[in-house]
PDB file of N, CA and C in Angstrom:
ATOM      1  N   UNK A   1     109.253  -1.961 -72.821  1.00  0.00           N
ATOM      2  CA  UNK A   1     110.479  -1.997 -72.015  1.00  0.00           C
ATOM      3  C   UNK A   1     111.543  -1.140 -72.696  1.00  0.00           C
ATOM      4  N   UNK A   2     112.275  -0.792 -71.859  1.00  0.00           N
ATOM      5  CA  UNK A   2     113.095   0.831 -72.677  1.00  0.00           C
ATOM      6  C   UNK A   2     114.611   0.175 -72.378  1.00  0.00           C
ATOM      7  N   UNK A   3     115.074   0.180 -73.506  1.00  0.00           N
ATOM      8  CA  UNK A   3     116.580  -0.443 -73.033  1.00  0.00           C
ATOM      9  C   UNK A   3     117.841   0.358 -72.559  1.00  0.00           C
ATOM     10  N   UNK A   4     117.348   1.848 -72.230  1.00  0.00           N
ATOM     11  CA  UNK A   4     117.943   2.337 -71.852  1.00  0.00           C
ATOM     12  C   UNK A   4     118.456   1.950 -69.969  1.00  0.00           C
ATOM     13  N   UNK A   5     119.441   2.094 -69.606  1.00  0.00           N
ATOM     14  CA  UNK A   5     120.215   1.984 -68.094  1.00  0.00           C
ATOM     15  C   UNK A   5     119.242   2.465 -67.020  1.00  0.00           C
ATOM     16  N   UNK A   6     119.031   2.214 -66.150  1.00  0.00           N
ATOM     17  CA  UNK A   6     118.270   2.798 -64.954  1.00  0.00           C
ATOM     18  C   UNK A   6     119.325   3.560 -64.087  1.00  0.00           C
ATOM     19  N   UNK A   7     118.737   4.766 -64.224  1.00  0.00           N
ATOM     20  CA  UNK A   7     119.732   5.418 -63.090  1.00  0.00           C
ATOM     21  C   UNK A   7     119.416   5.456 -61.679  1.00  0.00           C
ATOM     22  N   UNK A   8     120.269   5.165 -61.142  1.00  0.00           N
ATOM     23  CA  UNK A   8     119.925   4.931 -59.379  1.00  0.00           C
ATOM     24  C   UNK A   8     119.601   6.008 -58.665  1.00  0.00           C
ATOM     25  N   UNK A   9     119.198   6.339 -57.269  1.00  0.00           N
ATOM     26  CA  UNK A   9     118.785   8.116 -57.138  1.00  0.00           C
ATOM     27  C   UNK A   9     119.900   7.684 -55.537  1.00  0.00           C
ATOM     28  N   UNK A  10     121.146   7.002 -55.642  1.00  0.00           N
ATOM     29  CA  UNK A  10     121.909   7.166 -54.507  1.00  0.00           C
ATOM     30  C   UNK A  10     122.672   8.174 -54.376  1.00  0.00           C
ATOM     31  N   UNK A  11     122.678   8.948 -53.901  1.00  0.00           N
ATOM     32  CA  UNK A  11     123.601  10.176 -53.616  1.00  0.00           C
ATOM     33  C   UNK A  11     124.361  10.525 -52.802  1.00  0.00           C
ATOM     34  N   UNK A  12     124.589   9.395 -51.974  1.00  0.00           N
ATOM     35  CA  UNK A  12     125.649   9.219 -51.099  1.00  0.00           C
ATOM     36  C   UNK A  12     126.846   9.206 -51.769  1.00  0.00           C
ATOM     37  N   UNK A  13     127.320   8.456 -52.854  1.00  0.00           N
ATOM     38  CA  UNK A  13     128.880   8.520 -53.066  1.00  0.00           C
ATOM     39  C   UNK A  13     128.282   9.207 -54.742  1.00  0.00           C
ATOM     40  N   UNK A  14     128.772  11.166 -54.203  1.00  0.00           N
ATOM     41  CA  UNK A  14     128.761  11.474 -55.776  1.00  0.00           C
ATOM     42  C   UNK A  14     129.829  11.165 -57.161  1.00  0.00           C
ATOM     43  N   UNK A  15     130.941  10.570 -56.021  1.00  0.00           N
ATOM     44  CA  UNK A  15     132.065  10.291 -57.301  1.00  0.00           C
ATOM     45  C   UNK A  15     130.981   9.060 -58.504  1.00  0.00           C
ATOM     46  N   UNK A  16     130.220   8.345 -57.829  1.00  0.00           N
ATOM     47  CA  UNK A  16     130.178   7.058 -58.295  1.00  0.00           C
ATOM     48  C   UNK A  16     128.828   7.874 -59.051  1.00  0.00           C
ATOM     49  N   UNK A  17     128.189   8.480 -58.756  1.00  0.00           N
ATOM     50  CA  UNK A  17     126.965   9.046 -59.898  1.00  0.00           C
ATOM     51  C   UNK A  17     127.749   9.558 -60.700  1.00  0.00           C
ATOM     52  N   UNK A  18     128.272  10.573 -60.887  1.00  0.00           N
ATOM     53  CA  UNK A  18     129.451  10.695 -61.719  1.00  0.00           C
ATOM     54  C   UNK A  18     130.006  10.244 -62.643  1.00  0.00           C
ATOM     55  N   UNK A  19     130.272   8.985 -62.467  1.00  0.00           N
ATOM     56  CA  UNK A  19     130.552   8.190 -63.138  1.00  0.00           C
ATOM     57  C   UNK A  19     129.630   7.625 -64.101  1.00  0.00           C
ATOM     58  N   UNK A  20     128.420   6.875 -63.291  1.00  0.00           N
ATOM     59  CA  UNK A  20     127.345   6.714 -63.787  1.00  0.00           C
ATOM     60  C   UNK A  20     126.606   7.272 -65.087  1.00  0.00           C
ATOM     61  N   UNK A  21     126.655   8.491 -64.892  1.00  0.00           N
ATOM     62  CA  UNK A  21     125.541   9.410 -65.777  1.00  0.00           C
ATOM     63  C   UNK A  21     126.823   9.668 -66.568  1.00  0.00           C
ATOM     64  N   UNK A  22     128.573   9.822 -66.739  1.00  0.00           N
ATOM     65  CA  UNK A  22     129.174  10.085 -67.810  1.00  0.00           C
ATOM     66  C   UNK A  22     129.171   8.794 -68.665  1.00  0.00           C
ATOM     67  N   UNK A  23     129.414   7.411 -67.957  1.00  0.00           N
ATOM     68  CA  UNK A  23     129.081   6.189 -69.225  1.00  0.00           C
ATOM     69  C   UNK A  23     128.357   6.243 -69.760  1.00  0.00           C
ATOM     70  N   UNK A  24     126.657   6.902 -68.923  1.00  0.00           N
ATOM     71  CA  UNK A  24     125.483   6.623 -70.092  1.00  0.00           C
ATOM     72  C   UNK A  24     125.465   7.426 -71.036  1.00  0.00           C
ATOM     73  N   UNK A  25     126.318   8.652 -70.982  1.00  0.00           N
ATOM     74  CA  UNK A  25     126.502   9.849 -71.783  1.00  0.00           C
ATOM     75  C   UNK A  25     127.024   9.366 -73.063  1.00  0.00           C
ATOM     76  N   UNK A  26     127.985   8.407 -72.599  1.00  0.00           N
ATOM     77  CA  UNK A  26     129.325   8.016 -73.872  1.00  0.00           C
ATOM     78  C   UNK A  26     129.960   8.559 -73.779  1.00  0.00           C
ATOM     79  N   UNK A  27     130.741   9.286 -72.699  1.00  0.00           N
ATOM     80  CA  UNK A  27     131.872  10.043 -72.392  1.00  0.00           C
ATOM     81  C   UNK A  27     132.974   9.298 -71.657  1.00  0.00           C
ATOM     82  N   UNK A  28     134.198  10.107 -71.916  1.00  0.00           N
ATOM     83  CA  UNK A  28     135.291   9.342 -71.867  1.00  0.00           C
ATOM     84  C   UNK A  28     135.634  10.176 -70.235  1.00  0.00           C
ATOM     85  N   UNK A  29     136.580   9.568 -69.786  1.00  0.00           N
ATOM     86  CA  UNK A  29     136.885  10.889 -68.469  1.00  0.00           C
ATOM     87  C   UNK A  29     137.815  12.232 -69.162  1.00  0.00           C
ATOM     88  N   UNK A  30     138.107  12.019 -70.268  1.00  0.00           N
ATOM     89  CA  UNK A  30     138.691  12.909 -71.036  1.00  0.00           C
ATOM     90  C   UNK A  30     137.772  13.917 -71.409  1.00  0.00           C
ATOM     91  N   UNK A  31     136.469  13.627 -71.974  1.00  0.00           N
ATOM     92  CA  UNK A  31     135.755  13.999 -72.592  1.00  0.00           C
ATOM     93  C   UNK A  31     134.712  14.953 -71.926  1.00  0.00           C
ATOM     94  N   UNK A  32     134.668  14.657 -70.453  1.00  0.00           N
ATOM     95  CA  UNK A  32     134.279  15.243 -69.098  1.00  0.00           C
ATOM     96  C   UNK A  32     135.007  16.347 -68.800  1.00  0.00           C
ATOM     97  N   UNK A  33     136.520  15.922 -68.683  1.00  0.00           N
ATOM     98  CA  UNK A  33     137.461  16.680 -67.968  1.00  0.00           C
ATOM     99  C   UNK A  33     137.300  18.057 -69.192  1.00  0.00           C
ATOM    100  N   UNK A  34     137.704  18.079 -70.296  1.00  0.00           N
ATOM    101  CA  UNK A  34     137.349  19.005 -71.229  1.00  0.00           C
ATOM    102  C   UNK A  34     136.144  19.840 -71.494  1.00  0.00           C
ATOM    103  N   UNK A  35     134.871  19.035 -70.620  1.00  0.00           N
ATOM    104  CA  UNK A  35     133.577  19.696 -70.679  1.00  0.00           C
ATOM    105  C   UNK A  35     133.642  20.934 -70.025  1.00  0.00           C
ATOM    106  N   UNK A  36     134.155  20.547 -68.261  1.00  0.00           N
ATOM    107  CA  UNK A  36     134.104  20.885 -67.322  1.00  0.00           C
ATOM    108  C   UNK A  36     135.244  22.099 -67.443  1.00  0.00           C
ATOM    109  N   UNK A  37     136.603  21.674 -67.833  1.00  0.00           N
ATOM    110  CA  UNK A  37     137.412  23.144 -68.241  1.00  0.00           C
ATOM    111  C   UNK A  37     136.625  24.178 -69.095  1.00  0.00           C
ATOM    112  N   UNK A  38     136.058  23.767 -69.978  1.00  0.00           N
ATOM    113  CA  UNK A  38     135.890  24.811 -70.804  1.00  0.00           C
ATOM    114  C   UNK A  38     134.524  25.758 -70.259  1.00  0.00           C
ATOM    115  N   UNK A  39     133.269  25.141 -69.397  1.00  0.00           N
ATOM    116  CA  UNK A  39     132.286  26.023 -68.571  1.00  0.00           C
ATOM    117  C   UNK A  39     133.213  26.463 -67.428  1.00  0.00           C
ATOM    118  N   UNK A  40     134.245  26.409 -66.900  1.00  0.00           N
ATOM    119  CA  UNK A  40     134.713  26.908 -66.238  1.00  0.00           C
ATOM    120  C   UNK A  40     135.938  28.256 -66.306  1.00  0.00           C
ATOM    121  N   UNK A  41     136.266  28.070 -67.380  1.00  0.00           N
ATOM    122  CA  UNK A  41     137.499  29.114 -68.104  1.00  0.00           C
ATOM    123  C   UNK A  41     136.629  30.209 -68.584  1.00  0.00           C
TER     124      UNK A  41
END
């Protein structure tokens, strides 16, 4: 048994995967928001 989170395959509300896959990351929304500026700049 793997104690890792099960990720769901709903893709209807992407805010909420989103979310999802950054907690299991260990990311903060800070930590996102900074990901995402910097592949984008």
């Amino acid at each position: 048994m793997s104690d890792e989170p099960t990720l769901t395959t709903d893709t209807t509300l992407p805010g909420a995967r989103i979310t999802q896959v950054r907690e299991y990351a260990g990311l903060s929304v800070a930590d996102l928001a900074a990901a995402v500026k910097a592949v984008t700049m």
